[in-house]
Protein backbone atom coordinates (compact mmCIF):
# COMPACT_ATOMS: atom_id res chain seq x y z
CA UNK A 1 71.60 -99.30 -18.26
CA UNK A 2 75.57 -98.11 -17.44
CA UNK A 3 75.75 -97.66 -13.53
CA UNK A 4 76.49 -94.12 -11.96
CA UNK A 5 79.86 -93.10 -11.49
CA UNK A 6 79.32 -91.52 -7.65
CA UNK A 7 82.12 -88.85 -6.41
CA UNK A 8 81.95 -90.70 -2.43
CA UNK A 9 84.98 -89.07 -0.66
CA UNK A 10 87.77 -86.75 -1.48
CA UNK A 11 90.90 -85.00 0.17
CA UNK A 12 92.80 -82.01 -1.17
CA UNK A 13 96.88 -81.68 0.29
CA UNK A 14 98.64 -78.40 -0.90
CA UNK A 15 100.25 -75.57 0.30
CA UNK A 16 97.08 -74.54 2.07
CA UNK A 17 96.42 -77.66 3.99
CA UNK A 18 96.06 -81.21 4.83
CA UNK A 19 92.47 -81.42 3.99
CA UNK A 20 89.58 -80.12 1.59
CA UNK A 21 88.14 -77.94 4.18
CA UNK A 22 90.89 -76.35 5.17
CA UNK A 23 90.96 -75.50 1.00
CA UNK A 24 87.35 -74.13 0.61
CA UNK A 25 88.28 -71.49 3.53
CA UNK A 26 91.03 -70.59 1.47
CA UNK A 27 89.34 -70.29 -1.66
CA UNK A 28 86.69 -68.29 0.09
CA UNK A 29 89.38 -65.72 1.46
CA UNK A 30 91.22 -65.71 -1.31
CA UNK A 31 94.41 -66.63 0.28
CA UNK A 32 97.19 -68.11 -2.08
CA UNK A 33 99.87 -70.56 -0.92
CA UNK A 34 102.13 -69.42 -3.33
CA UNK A 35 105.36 -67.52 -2.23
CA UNK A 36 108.99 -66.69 -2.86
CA UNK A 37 111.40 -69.89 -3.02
CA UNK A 38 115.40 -69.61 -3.52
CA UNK A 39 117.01 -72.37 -5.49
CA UNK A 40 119.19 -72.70 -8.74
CA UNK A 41 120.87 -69.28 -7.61
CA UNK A 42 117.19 -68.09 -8.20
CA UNK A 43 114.21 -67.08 -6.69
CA UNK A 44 110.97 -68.67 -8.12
CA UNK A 45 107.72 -68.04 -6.85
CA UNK A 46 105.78 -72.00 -6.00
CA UNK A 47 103.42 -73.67 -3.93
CA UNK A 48 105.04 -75.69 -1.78
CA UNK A 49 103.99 -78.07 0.79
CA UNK A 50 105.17 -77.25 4.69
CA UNK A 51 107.72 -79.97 5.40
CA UNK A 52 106.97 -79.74 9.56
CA UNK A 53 103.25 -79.86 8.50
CA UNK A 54 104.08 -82.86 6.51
CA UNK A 55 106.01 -84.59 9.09
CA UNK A 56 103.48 -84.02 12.17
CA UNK A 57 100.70 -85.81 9.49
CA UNK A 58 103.34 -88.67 8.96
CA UNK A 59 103.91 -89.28 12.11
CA UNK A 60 99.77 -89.96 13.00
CA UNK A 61 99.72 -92.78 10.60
CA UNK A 62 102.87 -94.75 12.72
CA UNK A 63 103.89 -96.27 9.54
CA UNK A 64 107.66 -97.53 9.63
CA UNK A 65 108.41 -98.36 6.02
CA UNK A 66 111.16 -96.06 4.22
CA UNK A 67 108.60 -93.90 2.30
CA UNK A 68 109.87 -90.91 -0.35
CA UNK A 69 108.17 -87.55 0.00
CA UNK A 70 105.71 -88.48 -2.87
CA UNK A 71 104.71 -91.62 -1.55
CA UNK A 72 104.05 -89.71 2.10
CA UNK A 73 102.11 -87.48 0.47
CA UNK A 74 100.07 -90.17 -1.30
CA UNK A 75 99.38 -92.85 1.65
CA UNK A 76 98.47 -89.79 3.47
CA UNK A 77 95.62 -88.11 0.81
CA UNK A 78 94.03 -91.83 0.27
CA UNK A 79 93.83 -92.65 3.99
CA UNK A 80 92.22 -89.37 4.74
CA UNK A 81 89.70 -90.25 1.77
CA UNK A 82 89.23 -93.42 2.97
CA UNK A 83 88.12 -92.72 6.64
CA UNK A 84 85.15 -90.70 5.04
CA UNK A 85 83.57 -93.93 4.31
CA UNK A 86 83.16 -97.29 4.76
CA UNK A 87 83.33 -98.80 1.42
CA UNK A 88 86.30 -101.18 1.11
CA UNK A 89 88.72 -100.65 -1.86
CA UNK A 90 90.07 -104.64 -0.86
CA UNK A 91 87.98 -106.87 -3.25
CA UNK A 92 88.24 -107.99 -6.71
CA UNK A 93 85.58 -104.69 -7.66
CA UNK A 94 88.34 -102.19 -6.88
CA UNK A 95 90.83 -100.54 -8.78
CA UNK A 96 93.14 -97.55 -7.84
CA UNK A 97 94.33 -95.28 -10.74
CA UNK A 98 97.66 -92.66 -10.23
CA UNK A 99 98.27 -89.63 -12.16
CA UNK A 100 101.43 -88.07 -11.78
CA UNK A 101 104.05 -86.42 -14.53
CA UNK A 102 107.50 -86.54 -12.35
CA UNK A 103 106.75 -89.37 -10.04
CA UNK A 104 109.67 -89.77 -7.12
CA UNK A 105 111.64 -87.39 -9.46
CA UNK A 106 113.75 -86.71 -6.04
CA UNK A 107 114.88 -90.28 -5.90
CA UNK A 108 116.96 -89.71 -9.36
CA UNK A 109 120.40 -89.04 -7.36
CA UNK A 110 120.16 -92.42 -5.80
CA UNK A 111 121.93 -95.49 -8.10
CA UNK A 112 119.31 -97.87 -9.27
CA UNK A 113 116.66 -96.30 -7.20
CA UNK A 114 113.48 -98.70 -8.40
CA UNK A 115 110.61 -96.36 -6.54
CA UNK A 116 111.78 -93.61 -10.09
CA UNK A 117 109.89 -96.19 -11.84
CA UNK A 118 106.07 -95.22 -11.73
CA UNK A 119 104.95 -98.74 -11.24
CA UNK A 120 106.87 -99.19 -9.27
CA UNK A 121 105.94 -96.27 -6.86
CA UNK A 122 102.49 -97.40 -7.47
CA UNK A 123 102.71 -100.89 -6.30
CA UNK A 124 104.02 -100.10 -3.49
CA UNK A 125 101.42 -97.71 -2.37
CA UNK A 126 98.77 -100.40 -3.75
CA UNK A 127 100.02 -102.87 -1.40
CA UNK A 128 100.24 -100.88 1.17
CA UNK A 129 96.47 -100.65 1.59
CA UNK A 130 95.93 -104.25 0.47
CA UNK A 131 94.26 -103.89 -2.87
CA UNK A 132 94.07 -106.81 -5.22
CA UNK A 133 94.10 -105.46 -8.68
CA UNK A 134 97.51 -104.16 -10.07
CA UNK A 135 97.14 -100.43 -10.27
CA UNK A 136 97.34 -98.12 -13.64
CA UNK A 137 99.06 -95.16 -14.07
CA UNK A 138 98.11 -92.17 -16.13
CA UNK A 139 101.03 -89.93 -16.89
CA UNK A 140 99.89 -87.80 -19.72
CA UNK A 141 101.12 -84.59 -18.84
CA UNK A 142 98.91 -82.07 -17.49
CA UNK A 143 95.66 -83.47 -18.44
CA UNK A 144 97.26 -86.65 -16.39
CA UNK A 145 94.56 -86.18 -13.30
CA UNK A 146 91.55 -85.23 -15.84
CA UNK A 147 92.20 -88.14 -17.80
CA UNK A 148 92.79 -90.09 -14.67
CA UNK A 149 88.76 -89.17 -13.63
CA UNK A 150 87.86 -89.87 -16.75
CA UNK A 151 89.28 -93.38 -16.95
CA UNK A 152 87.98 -94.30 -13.36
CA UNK A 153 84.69 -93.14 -15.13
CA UNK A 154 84.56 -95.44 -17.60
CA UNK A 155 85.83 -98.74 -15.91
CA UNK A 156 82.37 -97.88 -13.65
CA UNK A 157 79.98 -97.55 -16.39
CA UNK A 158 81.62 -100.89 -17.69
CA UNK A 159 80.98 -102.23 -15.21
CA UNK A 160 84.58 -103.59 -14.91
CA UNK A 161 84.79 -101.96 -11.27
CA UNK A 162 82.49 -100.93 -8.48
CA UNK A 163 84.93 -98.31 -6.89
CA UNK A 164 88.18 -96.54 -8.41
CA UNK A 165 90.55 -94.35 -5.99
CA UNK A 166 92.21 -92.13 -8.59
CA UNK A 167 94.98 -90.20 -7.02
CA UNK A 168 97.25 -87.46 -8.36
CA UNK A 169 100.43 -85.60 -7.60
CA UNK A 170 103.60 -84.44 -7.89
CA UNK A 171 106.17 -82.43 -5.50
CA UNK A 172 108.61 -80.02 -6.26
CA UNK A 173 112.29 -80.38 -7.72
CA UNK A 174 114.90 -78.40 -8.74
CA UNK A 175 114.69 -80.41 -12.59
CA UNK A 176 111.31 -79.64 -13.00
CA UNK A 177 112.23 -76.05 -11.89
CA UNK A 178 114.72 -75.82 -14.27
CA UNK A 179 112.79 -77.58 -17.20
CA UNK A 180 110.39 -74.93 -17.26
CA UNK A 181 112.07 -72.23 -16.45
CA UNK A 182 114.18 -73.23 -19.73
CA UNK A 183 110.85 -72.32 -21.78
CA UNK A 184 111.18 -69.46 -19.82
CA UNK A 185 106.98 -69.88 -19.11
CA UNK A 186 107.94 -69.40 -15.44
CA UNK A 187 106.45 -66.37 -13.65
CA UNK A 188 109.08 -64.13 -12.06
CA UNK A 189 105.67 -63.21 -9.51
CA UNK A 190 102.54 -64.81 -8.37
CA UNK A 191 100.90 -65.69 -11.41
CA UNK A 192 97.91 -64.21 -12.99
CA UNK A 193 96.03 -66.74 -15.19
CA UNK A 194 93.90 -64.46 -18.31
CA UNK A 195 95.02 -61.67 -16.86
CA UNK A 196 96.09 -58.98 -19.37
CA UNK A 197 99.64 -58.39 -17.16
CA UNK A 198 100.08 -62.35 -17.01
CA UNK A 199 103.81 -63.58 -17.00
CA UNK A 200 103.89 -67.30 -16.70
CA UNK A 201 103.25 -69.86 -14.33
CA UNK A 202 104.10 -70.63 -11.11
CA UNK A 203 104.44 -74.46 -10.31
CA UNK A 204 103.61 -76.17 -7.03
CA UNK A 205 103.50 -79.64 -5.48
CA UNK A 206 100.27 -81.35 -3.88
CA UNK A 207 98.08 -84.88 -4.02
CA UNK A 208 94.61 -84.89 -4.51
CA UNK A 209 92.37 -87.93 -4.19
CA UNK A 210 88.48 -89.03 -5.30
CA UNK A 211 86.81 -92.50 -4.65
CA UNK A 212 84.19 -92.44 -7.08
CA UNK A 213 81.57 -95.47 -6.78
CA UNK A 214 78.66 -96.75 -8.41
CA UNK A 215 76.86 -97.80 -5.08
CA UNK A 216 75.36 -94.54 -4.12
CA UNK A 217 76.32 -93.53 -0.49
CA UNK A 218 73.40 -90.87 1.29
CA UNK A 219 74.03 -87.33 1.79
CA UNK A 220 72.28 -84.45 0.50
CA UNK A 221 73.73 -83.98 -3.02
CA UNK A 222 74.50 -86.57 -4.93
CA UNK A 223 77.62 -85.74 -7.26
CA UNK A 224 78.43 -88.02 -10.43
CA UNK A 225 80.17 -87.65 -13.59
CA UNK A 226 78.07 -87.43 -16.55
CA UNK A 227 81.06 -87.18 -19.56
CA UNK A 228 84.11 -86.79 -20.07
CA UNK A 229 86.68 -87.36 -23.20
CA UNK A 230 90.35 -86.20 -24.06
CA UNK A 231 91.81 -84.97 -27.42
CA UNK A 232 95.00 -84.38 -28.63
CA UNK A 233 95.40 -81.40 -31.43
CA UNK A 234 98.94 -82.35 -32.70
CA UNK A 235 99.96 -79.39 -32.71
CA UNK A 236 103.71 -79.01 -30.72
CA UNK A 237 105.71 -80.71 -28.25
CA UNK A 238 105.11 -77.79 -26.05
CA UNK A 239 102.33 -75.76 -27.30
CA UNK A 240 98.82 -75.75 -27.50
CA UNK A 241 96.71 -75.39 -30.92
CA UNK A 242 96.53 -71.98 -31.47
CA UNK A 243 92.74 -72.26 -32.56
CA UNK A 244 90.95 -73.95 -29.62
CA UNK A 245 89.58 -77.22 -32.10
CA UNK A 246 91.29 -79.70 -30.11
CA UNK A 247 90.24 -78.48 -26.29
CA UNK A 248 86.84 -77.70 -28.14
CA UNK A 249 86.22 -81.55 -29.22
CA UNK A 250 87.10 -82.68 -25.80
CA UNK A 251 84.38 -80.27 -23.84
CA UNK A 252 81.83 -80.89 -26.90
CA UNK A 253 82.14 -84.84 -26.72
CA UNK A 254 81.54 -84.40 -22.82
CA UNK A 255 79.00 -82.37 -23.13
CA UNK A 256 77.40 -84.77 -25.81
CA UNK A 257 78.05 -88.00 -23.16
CA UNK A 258 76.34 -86.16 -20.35
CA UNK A 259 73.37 -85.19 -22.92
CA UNK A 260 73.32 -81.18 -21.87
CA UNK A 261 73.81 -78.00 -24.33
CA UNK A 262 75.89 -75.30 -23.35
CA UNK A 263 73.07 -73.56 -21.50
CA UNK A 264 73.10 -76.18 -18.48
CA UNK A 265 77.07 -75.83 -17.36
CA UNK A 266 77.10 -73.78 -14.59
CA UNK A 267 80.74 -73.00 -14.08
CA UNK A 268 83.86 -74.43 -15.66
CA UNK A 269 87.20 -75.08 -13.56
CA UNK A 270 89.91 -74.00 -16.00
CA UNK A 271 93.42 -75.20 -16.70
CA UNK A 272 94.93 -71.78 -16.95
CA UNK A 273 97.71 -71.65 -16.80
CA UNK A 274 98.46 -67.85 -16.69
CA UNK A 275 101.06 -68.60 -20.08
CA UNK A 276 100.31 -66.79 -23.26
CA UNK A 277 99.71 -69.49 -25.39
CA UNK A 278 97.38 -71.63 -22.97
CA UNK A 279 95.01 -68.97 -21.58
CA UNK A 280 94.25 -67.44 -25.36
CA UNK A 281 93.72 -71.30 -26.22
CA UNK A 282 91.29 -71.86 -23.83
CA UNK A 283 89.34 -68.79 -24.30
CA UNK A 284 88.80 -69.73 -28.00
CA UNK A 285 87.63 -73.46 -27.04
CA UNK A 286 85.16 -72.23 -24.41
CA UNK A 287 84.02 -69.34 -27.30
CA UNK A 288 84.12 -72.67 -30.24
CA UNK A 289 81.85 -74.15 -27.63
CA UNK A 290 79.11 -70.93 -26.82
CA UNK A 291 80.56 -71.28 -22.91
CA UNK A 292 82.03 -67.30 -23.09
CA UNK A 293 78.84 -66.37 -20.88
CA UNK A 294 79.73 -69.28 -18.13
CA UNK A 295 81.28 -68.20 -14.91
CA UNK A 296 85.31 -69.58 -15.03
CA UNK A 297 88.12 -69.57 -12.85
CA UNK A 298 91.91 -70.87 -13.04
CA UNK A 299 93.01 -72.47 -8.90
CA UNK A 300 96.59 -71.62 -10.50
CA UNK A 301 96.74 -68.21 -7.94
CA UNK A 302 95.92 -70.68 -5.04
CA UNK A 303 98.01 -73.55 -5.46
CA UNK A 304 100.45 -73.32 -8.34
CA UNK A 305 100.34 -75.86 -11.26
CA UNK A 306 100.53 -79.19 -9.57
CA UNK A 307 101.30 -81.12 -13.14
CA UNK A 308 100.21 -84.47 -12.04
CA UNK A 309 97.55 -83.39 -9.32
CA UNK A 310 96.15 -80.61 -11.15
CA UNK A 311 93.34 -82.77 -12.77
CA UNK A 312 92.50 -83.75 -9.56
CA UNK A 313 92.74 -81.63 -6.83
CA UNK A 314 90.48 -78.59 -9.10
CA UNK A 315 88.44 -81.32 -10.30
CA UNK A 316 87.70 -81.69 -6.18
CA UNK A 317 87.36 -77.75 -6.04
CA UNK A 318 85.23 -77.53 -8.77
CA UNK A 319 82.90 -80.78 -6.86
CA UNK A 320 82.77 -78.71 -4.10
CA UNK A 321 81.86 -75.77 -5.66
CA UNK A 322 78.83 -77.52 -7.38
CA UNK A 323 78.01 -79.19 -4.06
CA UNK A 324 77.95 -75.65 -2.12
CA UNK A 325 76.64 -73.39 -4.69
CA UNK A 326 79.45 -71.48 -4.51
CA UNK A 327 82.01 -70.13 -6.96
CA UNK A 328 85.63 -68.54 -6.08
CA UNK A 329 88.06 -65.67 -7.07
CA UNK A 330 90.20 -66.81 -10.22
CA UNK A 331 93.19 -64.98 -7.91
CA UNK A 332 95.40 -62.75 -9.88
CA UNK A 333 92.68 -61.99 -12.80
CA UNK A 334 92.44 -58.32 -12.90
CA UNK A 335 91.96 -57.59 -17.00
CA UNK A 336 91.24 -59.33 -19.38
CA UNK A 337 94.32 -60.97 -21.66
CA UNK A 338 92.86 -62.89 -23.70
CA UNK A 339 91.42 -61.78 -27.59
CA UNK A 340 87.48 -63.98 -26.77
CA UNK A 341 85.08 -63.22 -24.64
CA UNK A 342 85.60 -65.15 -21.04
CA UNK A 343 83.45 -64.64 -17.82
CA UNK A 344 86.56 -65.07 -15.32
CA UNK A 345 85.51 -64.74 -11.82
CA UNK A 346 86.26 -62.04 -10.25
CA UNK A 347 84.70 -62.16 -6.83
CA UNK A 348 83.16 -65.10 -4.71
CA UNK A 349 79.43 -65.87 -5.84
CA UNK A 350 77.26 -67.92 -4.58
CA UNK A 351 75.06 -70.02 -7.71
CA UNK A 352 73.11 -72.62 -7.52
CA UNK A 353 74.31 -75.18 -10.24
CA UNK A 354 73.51 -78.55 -11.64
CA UNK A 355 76.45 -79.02 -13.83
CA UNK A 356 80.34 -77.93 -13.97
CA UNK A 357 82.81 -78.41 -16.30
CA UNK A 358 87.03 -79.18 -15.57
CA UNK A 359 88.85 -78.93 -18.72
CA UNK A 360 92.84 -79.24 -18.88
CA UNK A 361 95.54 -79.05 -21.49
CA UNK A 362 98.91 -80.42 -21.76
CA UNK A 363 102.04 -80.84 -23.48
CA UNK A 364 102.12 -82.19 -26.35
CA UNK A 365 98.72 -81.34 -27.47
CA UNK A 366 96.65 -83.47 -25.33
CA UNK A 367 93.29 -81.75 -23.64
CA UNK A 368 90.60 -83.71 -21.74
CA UNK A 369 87.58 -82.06 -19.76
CA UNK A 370 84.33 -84.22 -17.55
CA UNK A 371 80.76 -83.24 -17.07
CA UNK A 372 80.11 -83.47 -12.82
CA UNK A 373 76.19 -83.31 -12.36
CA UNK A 374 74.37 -82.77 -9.04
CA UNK A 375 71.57 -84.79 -8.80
């Protein structure tokens, strides 16, 4: 018999805090972090992290290695998940796993700056906290911190490790700015993901962090992941299938790991996006798969699209929506914009659940979703 794969500890960092509470009061308000940001001769509207915040949380830790904003952001997020328990991550049975699209992006400018490599990066935050094993990381576009999850998932069923940290993130830049706002897919407002009046995305920067475990720590819910799987349609560089099969295989094969019909997911955490393509996507994959009747929401309105923490950080809203029994405002929605039928949240609920779904898309085709089960 595989062992459980055990969500243990978590931390959320993002324009709304340095912590996963301070997130859930958001959520429950409704509050966004996203606002008005002047660069490029522009004004975009992001998520972005406050830098005095950021430096006040630095300085706790005393740490007097030369550290990038990305790798701050990252020693911080693990050591906060980290003091929530007292498994060590030291030993031969641990692994940690980073997802991340853009890396130390920032550190471009400098001449043969080695922390732009992302093994580089990652090493040095492995050794930092002492682990043995050489990290991975998962840099698969959007789906990046799904797949991440996923991965750490199936090294614990192997058996191959007793605890994976996966960790995600990226910050903001003026090239990743500009990259997107060359698809023109950037929103010119806060963004409105399915939403009817939707222009685009807004993009934001944030780390999010889970130590899943297959030793079992006590508390009154136990969370685990029951499936998960990733796809890739082939469709475009940039954009999605425009029929929902590949996003469809990804939820179906999770759904068929963790042994449940479409009648037993409670509430799906959805990439979108608030772009065209991606939102009408996903509404036909959740249709392909009979989940138009399930309660949805897109974090997008709160946070912005974190690229490489995405995955993560709504795969630990959507954990702590399961764990609560509560669901929140998909912020911006309004009308529907999509040509399926989708429940999008429009108000908080409270719901008592036994399974969620997290589902993201990328470029270049790829989609990935997991099956979280409260036991």
């Amino acid at each position: 018999m595989n062992p459980s794969t055990h969500m243990i500890a978590n931390n959320m960092i993002s324009s709304l805090g340095f912590n996963t509470e301070e997130h859930i009061t958001a959520f429950k308000e409704s509050k966004s972090g996203i606002q008005a940001y002047e660069t490029l001769g522009e004004t975009f509207y992001v998520s972005a992290i406050n830098e005095n915040h950021l430096k006040a949380e630095w300085e706790k830790l005393q740490i007097k290695k030369n550290c990038s904003k990305l790798e701050q952001l990252f020693i911080l997020s693990i050591s906060k998940t980290l003091s929530q328990t007292p498994i060590s991550i030291t030993g031969e049975d641990s692994l940690i796993i980073f997802s991340t699209t853009k890396g130390n992006i920032d550190g471009l400018y400098k001449k043969n700056n080695p922390m732009v490599l992302l093994g580089k990066m990652a090493n040095k935050i492995r050794y930092h906290f002492k682990m043995v094993n050489n990290p991975e990381v998962i840099s698969t576009a959007c789906i990046s911190g799904t797949l991440a999850c996923v991965i750490a998932h199936r090294y614990i069923q192997s058996g191959k490790y007793k605890n994976v940290i996966v960790t995600g993130g990226d910050i903001l830049s003026d090239f990743t700015l500009s990259g997107f706002n060359s698809f023109k897919a950037l929103s010119s407002k806060p963004c409105k993901p399915f939403d009817k009046n939707r222009t685009g995305v807004n993009l934001g920067e944030g780390v999010g962090t889970i130590l899943f475990s297959s030793e079992k720590q006590v508390k009154n819910n136990s969370i685990t992941v029951k499936g998960g799987a990733s796809t890739n349609d082939a469709n475009h560089i940039s954009g999605p299938s425009r029929t929902g099969d590949g996003l469809f295989y990804a939820i179906q094969e999770s759904m068929d790991q963790a042994e449940i019909n479409a009648d037993q997911i409670g509430y799906i955490s959805a990439h979108g996006t608030a772009t065209p393509y991606n939102d009408e996507m996903e509404a036909k994959a959740f249709n392909w798969a009979k989940l138009q009747d399930v309660p949805l929401n897109s974090f997008k309105g709160y946070i912005g699209h974190t690229l490489g923490g995405a995955g993560i950080l709504e795969a630990i809203a959507a954990i702590e929506s399961l764990e609560r029994n509560e669901l929140y405002t998909s912020l911006g929605f309004e009308d529907i914009g999509v040509s399926q039928p989708i429940n999008v949240l429009k108000a908080y609920q409270s719901k008592k659940m036994n399974f969620v779904l997290k589902t993201a898309s990328g470029f270049g085709g790829c989609n990935a979703s997991i099956v979280f089960h409260k036991e």
